[in-house]
Protein backbone atom coordinates (compact mmCIF):
# COMPACT_ATOMS: atom_id res chain seq x y z
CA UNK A 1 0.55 -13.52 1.92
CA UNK A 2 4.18 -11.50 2.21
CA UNK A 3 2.62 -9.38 4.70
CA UNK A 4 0.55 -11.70 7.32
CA UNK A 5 -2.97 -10.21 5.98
CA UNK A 6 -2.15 -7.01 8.06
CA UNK A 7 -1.74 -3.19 7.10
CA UNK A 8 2.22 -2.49 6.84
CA UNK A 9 1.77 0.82 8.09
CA UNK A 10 -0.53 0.43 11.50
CA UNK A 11 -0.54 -3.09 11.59
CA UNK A 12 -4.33 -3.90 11.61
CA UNK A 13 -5.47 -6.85 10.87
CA UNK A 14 -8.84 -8.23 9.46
CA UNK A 15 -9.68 -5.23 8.06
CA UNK A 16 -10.21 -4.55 4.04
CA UNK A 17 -6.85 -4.34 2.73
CA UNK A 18 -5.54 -2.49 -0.94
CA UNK A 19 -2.16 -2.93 -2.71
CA UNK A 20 -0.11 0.39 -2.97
CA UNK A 21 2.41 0.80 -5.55
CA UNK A 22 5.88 1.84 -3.80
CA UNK A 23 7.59 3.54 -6.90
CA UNK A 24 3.78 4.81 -8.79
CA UNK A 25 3.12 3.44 -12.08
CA UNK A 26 3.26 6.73 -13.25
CA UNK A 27 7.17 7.08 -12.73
CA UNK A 28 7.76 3.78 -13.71
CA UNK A 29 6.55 1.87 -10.79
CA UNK A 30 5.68 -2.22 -12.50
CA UNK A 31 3.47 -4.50 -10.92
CA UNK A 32 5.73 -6.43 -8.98
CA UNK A 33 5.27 -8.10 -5.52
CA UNK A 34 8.54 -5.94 -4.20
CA UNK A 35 7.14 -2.91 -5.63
CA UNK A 36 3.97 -3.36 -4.24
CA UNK A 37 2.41 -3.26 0.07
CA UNK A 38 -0.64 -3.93 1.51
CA UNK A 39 -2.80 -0.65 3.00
CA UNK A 40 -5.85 -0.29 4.97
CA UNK A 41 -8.01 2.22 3.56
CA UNK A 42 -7.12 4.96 5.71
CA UNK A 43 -3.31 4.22 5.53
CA UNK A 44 -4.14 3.96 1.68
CA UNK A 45 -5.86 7.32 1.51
CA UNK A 46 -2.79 9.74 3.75
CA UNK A 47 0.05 7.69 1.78
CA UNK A 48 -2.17 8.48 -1.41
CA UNK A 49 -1.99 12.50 -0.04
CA UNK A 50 1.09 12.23 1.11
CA UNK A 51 1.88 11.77 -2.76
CA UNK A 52 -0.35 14.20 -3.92
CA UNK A 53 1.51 17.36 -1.87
């Protein structure tokens, strides 16, 4: 896997990972494996506020 099986964003590692969309679908974002990073959960959920606010 592009990303060693590890969160991009804190690094951990064999933890339950989830693929975040860089550019959203909803502006246009596609499903591509450049548009697309690997989360934990709680990385998943702030970046998910982050976009929210």
């Amino acid at each position: 896997m592009r990303d060693k099986y590890q969160c991009v964003s804190c690094g951990k590692k064999q933890v339950q990972l989830q693929a975040h969309h860089i550019v959203h679908q909803s502006q246009g974002g596609k499903d591509t494996i450049k548009n697309l990073i690997t989360l934990c959960q709680q990385c998943f959920t702030l970046k998910f506020r982050e976009t929210l606010a």
